[in-house]
Every structure is written in C-alpha cells, then in structure tokens.
Protein backbone atom coordinates (compact mmCIF):
# COMPACT_ATOMS: atom_id res chain seq x y z
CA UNK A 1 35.78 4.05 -14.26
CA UNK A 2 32.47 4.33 -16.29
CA UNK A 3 31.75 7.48 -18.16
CA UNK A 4 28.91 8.67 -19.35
CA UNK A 5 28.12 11.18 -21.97
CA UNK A 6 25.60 13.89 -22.90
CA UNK A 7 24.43 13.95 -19.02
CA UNK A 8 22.05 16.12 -17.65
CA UNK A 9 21.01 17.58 -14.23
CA UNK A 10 17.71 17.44 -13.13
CA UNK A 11 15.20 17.18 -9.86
CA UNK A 12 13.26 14.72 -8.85
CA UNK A 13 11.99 14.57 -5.35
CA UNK A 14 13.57 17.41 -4.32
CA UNK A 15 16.74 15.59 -4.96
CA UNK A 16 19.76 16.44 -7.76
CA UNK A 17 19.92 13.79 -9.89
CA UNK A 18 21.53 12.77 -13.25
CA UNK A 19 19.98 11.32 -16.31
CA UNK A 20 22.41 9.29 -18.99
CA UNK A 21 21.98 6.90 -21.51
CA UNK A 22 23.26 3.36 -21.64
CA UNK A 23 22.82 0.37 -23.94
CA UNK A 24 21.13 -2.74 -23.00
CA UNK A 25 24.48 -4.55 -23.34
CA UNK A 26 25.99 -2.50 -21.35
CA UNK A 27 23.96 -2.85 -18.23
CA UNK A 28 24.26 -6.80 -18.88
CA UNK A 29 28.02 -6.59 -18.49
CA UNK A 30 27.44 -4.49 -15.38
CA UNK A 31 25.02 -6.94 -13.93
CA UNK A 32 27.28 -10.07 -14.41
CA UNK A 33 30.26 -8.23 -13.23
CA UNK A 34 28.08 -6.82 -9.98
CA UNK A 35 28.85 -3.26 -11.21
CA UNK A 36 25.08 -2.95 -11.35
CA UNK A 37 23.92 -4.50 -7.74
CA UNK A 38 20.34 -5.33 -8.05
CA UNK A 39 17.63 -5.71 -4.98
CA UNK A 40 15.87 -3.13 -2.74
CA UNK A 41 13.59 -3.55 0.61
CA UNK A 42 11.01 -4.95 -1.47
CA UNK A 43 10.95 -9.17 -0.68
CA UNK A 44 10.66 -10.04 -4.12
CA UNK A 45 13.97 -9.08 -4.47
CA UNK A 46 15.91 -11.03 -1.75
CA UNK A 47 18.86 -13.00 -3.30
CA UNK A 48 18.26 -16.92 -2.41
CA UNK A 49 21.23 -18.93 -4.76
CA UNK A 50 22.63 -18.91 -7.35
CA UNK A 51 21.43 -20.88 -10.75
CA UNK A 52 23.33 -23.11 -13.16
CA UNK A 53 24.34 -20.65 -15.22
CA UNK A 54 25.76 -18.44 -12.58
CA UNK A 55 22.75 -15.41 -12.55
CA UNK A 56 21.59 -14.94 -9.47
CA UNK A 57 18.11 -16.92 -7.89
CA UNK A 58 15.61 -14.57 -6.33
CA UNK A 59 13.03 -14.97 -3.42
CA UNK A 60 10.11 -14.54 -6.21
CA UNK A 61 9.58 -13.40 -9.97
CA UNK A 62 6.67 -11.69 -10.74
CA UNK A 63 4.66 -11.62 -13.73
CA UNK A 64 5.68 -8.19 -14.81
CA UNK A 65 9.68 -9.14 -14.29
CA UNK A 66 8.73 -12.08 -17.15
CA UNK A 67 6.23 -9.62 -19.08
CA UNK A 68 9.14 -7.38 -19.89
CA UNK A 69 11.70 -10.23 -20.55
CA UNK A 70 9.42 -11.29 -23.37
CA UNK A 71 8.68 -7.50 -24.77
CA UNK A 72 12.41 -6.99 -24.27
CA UNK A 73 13.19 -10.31 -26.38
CA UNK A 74 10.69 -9.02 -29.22
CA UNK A 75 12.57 -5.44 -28.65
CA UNK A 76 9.38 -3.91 -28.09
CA UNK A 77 9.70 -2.97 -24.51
CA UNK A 78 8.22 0.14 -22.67
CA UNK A 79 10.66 0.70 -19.82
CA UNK A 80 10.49 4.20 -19.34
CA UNK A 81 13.80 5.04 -16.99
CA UNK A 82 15.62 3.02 -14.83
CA UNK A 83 16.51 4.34 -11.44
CA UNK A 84 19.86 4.05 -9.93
CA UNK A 85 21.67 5.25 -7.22
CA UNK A 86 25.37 4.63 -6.27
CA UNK A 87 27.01 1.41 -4.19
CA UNK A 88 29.07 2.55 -0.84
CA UNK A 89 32.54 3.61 -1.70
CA UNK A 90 31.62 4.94 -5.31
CA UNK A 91 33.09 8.27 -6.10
CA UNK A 92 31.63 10.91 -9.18
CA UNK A 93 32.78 13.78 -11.00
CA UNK A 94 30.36 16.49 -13.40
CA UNK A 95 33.31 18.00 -16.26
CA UNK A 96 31.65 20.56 -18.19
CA UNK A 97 32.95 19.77 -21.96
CA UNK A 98 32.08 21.79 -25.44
CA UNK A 99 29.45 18.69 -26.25
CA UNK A 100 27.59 19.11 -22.74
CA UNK A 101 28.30 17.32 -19.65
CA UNK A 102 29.97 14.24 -18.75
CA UNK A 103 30.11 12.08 -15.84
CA UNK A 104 32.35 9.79 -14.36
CA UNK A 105 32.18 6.89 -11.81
CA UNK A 106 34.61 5.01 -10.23
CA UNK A 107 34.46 2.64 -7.40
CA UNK A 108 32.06 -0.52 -7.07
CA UNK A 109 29.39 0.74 -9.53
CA UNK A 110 25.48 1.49 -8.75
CA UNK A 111 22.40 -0.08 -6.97
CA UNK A 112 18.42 -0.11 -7.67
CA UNK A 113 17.45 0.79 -3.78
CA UNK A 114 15.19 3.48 -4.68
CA UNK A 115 13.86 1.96 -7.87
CA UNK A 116 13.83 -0.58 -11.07
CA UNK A 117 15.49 -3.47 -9.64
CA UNK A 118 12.05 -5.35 -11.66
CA UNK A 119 13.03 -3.76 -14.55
CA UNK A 120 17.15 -4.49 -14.61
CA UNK A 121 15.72 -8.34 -13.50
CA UNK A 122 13.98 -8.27 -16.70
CA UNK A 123 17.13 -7.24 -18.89
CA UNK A 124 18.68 -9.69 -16.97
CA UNK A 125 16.56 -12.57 -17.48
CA UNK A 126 16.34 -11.21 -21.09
CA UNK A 127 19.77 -11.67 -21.59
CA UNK A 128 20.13 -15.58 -20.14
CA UNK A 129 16.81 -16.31 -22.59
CA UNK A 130 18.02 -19.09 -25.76
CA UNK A 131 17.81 -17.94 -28.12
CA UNK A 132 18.45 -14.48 -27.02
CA UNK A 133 17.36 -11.88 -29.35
CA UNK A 134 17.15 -8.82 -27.53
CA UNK A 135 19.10 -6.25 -28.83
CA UNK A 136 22.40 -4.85 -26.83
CA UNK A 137 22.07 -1.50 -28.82
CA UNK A 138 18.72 -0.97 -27.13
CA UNK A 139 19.25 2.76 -25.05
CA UNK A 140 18.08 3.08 -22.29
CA UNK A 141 17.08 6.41 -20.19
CA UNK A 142 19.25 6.14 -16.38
CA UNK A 143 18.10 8.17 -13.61
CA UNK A 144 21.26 8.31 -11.18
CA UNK A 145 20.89 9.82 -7.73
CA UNK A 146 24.22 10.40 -6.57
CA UNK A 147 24.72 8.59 -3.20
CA UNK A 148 24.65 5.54 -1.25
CA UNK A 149 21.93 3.85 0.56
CA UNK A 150 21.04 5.73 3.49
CA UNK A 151 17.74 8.33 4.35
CA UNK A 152 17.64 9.80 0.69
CA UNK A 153 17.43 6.36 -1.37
CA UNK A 154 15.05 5.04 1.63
CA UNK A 155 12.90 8.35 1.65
CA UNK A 156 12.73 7.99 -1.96
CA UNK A 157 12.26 4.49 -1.97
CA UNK A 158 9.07 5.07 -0.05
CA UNK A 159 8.08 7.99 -2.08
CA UNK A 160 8.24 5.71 -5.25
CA UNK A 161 6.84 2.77 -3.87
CA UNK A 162 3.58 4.57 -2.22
CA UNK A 163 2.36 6.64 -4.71
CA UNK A 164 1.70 4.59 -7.75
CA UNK A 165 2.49 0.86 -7.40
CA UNK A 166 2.65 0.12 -3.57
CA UNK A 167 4.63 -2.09 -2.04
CA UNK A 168 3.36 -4.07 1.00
CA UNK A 169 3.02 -0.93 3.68
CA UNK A 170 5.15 -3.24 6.37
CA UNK A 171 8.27 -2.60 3.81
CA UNK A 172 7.13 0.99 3.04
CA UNK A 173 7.03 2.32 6.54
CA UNK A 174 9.41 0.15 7.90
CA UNK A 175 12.24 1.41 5.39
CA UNK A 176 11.32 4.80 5.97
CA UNK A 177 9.05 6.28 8.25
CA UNK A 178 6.72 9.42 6.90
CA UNK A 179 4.79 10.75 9.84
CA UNK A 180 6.06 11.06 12.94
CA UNK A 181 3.61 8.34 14.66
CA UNK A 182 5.72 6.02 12.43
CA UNK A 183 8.96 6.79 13.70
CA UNK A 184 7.29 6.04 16.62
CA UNK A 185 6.24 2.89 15.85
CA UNK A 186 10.01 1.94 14.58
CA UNK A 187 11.65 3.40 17.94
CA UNK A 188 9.33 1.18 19.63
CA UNK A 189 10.10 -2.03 17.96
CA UNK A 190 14.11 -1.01 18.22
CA UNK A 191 14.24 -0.36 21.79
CA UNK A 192 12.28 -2.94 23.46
CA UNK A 193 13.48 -5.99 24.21
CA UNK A 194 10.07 -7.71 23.78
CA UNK A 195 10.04 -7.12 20.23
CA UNK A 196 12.71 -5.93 17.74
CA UNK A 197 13.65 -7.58 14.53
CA UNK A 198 13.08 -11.01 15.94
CA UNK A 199 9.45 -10.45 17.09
CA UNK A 200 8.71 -8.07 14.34
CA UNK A 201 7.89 -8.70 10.49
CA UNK A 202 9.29 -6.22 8.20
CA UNK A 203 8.72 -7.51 4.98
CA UNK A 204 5.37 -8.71 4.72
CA UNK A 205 2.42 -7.60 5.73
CA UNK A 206 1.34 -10.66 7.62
CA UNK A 207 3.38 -13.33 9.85
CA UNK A 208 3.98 -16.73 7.88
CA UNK A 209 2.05 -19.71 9.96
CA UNK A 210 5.99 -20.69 10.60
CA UNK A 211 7.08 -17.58 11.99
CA UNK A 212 7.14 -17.01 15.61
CA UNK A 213 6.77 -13.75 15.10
CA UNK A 214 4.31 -11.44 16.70
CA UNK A 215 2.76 -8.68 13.97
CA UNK A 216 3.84 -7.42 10.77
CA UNK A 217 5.96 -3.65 11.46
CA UNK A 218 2.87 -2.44 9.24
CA UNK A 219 0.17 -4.08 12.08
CA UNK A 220 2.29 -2.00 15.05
CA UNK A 221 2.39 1.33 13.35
CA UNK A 222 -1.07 1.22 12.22
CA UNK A 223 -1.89 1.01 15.80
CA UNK A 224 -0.29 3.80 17.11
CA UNK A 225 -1.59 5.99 14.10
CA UNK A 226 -4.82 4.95 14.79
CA UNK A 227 -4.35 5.29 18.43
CA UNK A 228 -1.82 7.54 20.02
CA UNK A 229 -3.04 10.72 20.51
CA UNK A 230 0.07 12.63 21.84
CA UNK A 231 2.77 14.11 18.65
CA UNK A 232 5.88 13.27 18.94
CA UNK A 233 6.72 16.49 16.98
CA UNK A 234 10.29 16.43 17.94
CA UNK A 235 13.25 14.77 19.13
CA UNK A 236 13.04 15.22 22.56
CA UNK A 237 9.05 14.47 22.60
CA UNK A 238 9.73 11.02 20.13
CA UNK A 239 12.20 9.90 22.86
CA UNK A 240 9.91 10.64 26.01
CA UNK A 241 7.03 9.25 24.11
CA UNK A 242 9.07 5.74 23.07
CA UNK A 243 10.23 5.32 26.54
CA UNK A 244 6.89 5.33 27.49
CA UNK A 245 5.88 2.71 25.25
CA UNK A 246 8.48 0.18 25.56
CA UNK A 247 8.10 0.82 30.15
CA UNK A 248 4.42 0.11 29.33
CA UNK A 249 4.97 -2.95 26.88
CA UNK A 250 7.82 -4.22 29.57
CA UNK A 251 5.06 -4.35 31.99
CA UNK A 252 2.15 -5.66 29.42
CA UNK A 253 4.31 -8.21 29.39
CA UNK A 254 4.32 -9.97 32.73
CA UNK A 255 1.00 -10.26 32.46
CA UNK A 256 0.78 -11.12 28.51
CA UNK A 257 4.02 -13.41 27.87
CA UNK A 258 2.76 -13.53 24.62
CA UNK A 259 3.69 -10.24 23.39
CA UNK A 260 6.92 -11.34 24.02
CA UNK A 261 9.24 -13.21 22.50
CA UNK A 262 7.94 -17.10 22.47
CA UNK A 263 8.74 -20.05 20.93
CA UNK A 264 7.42 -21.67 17.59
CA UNK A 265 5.44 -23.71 19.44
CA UNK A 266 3.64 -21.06 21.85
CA UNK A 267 3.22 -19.04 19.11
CA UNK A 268 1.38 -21.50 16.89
CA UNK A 269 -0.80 -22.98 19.97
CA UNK A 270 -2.75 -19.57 20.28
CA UNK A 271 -2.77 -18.63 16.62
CA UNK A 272 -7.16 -19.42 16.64
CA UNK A 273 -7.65 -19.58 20.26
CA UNK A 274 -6.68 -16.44 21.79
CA UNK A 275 -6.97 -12.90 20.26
CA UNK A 276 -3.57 -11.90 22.96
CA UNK A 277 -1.74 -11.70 19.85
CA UNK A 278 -3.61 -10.70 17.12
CA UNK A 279 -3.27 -7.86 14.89
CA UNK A 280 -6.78 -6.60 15.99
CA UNK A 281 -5.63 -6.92 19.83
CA UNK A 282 -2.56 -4.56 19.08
CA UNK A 283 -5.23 -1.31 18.38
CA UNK A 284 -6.14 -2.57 21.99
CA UNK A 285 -3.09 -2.03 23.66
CA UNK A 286 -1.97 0.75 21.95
CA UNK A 287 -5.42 2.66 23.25
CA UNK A 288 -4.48 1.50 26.59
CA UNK A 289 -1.40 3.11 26.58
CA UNK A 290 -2.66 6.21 25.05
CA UNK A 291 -5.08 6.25 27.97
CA UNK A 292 -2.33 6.06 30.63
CA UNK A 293 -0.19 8.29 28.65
CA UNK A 294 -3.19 10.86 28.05
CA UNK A 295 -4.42 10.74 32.17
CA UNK A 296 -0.33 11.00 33.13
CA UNK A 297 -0.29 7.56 34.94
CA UNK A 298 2.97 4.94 34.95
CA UNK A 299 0.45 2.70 37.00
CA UNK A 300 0.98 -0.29 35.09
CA UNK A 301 -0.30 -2.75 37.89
CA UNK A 302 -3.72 -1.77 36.12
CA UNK A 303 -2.57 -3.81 33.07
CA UNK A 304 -3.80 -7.22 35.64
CA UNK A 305 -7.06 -6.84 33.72
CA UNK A 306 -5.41 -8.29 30.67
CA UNK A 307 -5.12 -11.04 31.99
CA UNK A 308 -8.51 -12.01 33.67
CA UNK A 309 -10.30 -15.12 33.62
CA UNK A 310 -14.04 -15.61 32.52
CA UNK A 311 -16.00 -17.97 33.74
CA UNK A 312 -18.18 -19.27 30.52
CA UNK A 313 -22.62 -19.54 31.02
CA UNK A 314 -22.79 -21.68 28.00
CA UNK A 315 -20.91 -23.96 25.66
CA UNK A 316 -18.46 -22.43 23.44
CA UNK A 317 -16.96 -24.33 20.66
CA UNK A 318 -13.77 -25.37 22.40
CA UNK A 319 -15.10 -25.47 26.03
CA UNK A 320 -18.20 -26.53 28.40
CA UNK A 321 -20.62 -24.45 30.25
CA UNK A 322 -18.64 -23.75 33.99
CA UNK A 323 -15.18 -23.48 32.19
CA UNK A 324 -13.23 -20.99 33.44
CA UNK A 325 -11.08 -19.24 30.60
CA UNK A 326 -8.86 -16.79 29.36
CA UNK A 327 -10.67 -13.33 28.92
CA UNK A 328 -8.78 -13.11 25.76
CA UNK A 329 -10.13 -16.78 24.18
CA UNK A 330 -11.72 -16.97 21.34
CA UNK A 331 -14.66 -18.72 23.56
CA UNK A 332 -15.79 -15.54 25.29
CA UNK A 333 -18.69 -14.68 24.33
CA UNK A 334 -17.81 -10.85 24.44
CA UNK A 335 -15.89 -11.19 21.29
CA UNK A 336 -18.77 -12.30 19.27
CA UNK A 337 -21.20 -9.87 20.87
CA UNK A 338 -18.39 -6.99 20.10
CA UNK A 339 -18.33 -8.69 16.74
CA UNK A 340 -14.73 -9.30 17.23
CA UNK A 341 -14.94 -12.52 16.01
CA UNK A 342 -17.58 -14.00 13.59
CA UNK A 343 -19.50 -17.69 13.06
CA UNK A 344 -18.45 -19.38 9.46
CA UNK A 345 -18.69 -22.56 8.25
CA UNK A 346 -15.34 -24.11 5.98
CA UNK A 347 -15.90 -25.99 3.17
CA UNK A 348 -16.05 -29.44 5.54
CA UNK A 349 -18.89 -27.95 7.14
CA UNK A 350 -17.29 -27.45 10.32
CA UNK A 351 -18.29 -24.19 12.38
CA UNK A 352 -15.08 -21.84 13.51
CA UNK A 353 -14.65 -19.01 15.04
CA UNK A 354 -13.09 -15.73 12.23
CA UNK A 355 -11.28 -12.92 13.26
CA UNK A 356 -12.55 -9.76 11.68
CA UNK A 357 -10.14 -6.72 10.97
CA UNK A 358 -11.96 -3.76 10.02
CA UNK A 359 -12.21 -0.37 11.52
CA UNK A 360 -15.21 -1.66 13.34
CA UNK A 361 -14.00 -4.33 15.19
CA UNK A 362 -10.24 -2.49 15.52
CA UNK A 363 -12.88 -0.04 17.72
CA UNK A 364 -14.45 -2.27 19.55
CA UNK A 365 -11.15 -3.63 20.63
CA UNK A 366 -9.82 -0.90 21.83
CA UNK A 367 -13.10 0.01 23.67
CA UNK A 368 -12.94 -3.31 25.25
CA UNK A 369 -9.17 -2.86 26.79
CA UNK A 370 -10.07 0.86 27.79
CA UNK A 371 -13.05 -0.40 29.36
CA UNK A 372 -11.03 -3.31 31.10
CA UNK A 373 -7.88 -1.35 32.38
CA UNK A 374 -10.48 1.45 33.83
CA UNK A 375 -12.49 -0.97 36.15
C-alpha cells in the first residue's frame, strides 16, 4: 500500500490525473523493488540483462539519461514532473481528509508508459553512482494517470512523444495510431499474412542490414497517407478498406515474392540491386492500389506489370548492353531518368548507384507503377 499525501486532481490531455510528491529515495526503493516498472515503446528503453550490481541493463543510454545523473549527483537537477501511470492489477482510492486529499495504491505499483522512463533511469543510475551524493530528500513533482497500459497511456504516449521531443515516428504511430489512414496502415500489417510483426519494423525507423525485414511500420503508413485517397472514416469503411489492401498485397505478391516474407539471405541479395523492396517502391504500390480501389477494380492479374523484364540498350553498372533484367533493377535506366536513383562516387572512388527518398522521387514512383499497371 503506498500513500500519498497533499494530492491533487488535475487534467492533462483531456485525462484526470493526480499530482503527488515523492522523495528521491523513495522512488529508488520503488525501482529496486519493481514497484516503479520502468520502459515504454520507445527502443532505448528495452531491458537487455541485468548488471553486476543487480540494476537492470538497457538497449541504449542516451546522453540526456547521463546529463541528469550528473545534475542529480550535484543536486542541481531540473526534472520538472515525472509521469506515471499504474501497472495491471493496481487498485486506488481518493479519501477526502481535513489536510486535503490523499491517495492510496495497492497492488504491483506504477509504470512510465506514457512518460519519464529517461528521467526515473537517471535517478536510477544516480543512485548506483560511488560515491553517491544525490540527495534522497530531493521532492519530486508525480503526475499519476490512473490506469493501466492500454489506448489512454498509448494515446498519450503519442501525444507526449510528438509534440515536443519526438520519438522515431515508426514507434509513434505504431503505438498509437492518430488519423485514420494510420489505423489503416496498422490493420494492414495485422491482417496480412505477408507482413505482420515479422516483416514489419516497429521500433525504428529503418530496417537493420541484419533484419529480414521489409519497411519500418513508419515507411508503410507514410504510404498510404501519402497515397490512399478513400477515408476510412469508420468502422465498417476501415474494415472494407483493409480487406482490400491485404486481397491486393496477397496478389502483389505472386508476382513480387519479395514483399513477402523471405529469408536473411533474399533479403540482403536485393538490398542495392532492386528497388522491389524499398521504402520509395512502397508509395508505388500503395498508388496502385489506390488506383484499383478508386476505378472499383479487384483485377489484380494487372499487377503482371510488376514484374516485367527490360531488355538494357547500354551498359549499366552491374550488367552488359543486351541483358535482359528485372524492370525493378537498379540497372534500368528509367530509374535514373525518373531520378529515382542517383550517380555518386564513395570515398574509394567507386561509382554506385543511391536511392533518393524525397517527395520527388516518392512521385515519380508512384507515377511509374500507375503508369505500368494501366498499360
């Protein structure tokens, strides 16, 4: 049972919420004891191990987590308020007393998904500094939103995290989608079997060289913003709408494997040969979809244009004059001419072939798959 005095009820994001006070040293007890549970959608935060000294190890620590440790060990730290919300399973109670309100917790304690988990790792690594000379009588301000992790915390966790300091807009949109073209975009990726968690990235907002992985969640709903004319305004029009989309990238893939799900391997031998599976080539897609969607066809057999062959008039950097390729290569010489891709040099002197993502080339994409599924 934790019980906190002096409380008081405000708003914040069109939300109830509580504001307390609680010592430094408290909230280091609560930490080591997990009444606290730190992390939130953002990356940085992902638990890896567990050090020596039994805190916990996380995926990365970023300059403004140490920042604070060291203004918090000189006890001249500008937190402002920390933002918690409660663990599953914890229960609360207002009681109105003579000295103001008071609350009281039971159950497994409080989280940081909306907000501060930086902030609480500072304290924390604050607290395992030698020596340690940050004060436990520091107060601290507590916003507490009284529930679990669910559509307020993630709503608000989006709120916070886009306005202000952004996260990575993969993690924002992913964790909770604003517009209705993103929640879209998520019922896509959830209901095909093409893509889904394993084909999808949701935490950053590129795909690791390692990854077999497709796009980032951010690449996919920038697409069908960008793209998809039609509103899914409602229930009934979001689920017509999806089902459309994941029929149409069912049949995209038959001829484009690659949008699938593919091995390491696969994935890594067209990563710089073939734009099938680029972030740029998603904005195509999506446009040819919209364009089915928009003229009322399900004719998907016009999706055989993706996968054309070329048949090259000169030599490209990978092939010979005669060559018969993959409309999709990087060799085409549509791609530069769209200004797709680019000419560069490296530092070895060695000419490549660049991918350019701007709105530009997004465009021409799309104008190039329109233009393809139409003849």
């Amino acid at each position: 049972m934790y019980t906190f005095t002096n409380v008081q009820v405000i708003d914040d994001g069109g939300q109830e919420a509580l504001q307390a006070v609680i010592t430094t040293g408290q909230i280091i007890n609560m930490i080591k004891t997990g009444e606290v549970k730190i992390g939130n959608p953002r990356p940085d935060h992902d638990i890896t191990g567990v050090t020596r000294n039994g805190s916990l190890r996380y995926r990365k620590t970023a300059s403004r987590v140490k920042d604070w440790a060291e203004d918090l060990l000189k006890n001249q730290a500008v937190l402002g308020n920390l933002t918690w919300n409660l663990q599953e399973g914890t229960e609360y109670e207002v009681e109105e007393t003579d000295r103001g309100l008071r609350l009281h917790v039971s159950g497994p304690g409080f989280a940081t998904d909306i907000d501060s988990a930086s902030r609480m790792r500072a304290i924390e690594m604050a607290s395992n500094a030698n020596p340690n000379t940050m004060d436990p009588e520091t107060r601290i301000s507590v916003r507490i939103f009284p529930f679990a992790r669910g559509e307020e915390t993630n709503k608000l966790f989006w709120i916070y995290n886009q306005i202000g300091e952004k996260v990575s807009n993969t993690v924002a949109k992913a964790t909770y989608q604003g517009t209705s073209h993103q929640r879209l975009a998520k019922q896509l990726m959830l209901q095909s079997r093409h893509l889904g968690l394993d084909n999808i990235e949701t935490k950053f907002d590129t795909v690791s060289k390692n990854s077999p992985k497709l796009v980032a969640f951010g690449t996919l709903s920038g697409a069908i913003e960008a793209n998809w004319v039609a509103d899914p305004y409602d229930g009934a029009a979001l689920q017509e709408q999806t089902q459309f989309l994941v029929d149409f990238w069912d049949a995209l893939v038959t001829y484009r494997p690659e949008l699938g799900q593919v091995p390491l391997a696969v994935r890594q031998a067209g990563r710089g040969t073939s734009l099938a599976a680029t972030a740029v080539a998603m904005h195509g897609y999506i446009a040819v979809a919209n364009a089915l969607y928009q003229s009322g066809s399900r004719d998907f057999t016009r999706l055989g244009g993706m996968q054309e062959k070329v048949t090259l008039t000169a030599k490209g950097l990978k092939h010979r004059a005669g060559d018969v390729i993959d409309w999709l290569d990087y060799d085409n010489p549509e791609w530069l001419t769209r200004g797709v891709l680019v000419h560069a040099t490296d530092k070895k002197g060695v000419t490549k072939l660049t991918l350019r993502m701007s709105f530009q080339t997004r465009k021409a994409m799309a104008d190039a798959m329109v233009t393809r599924l139409n003849k």
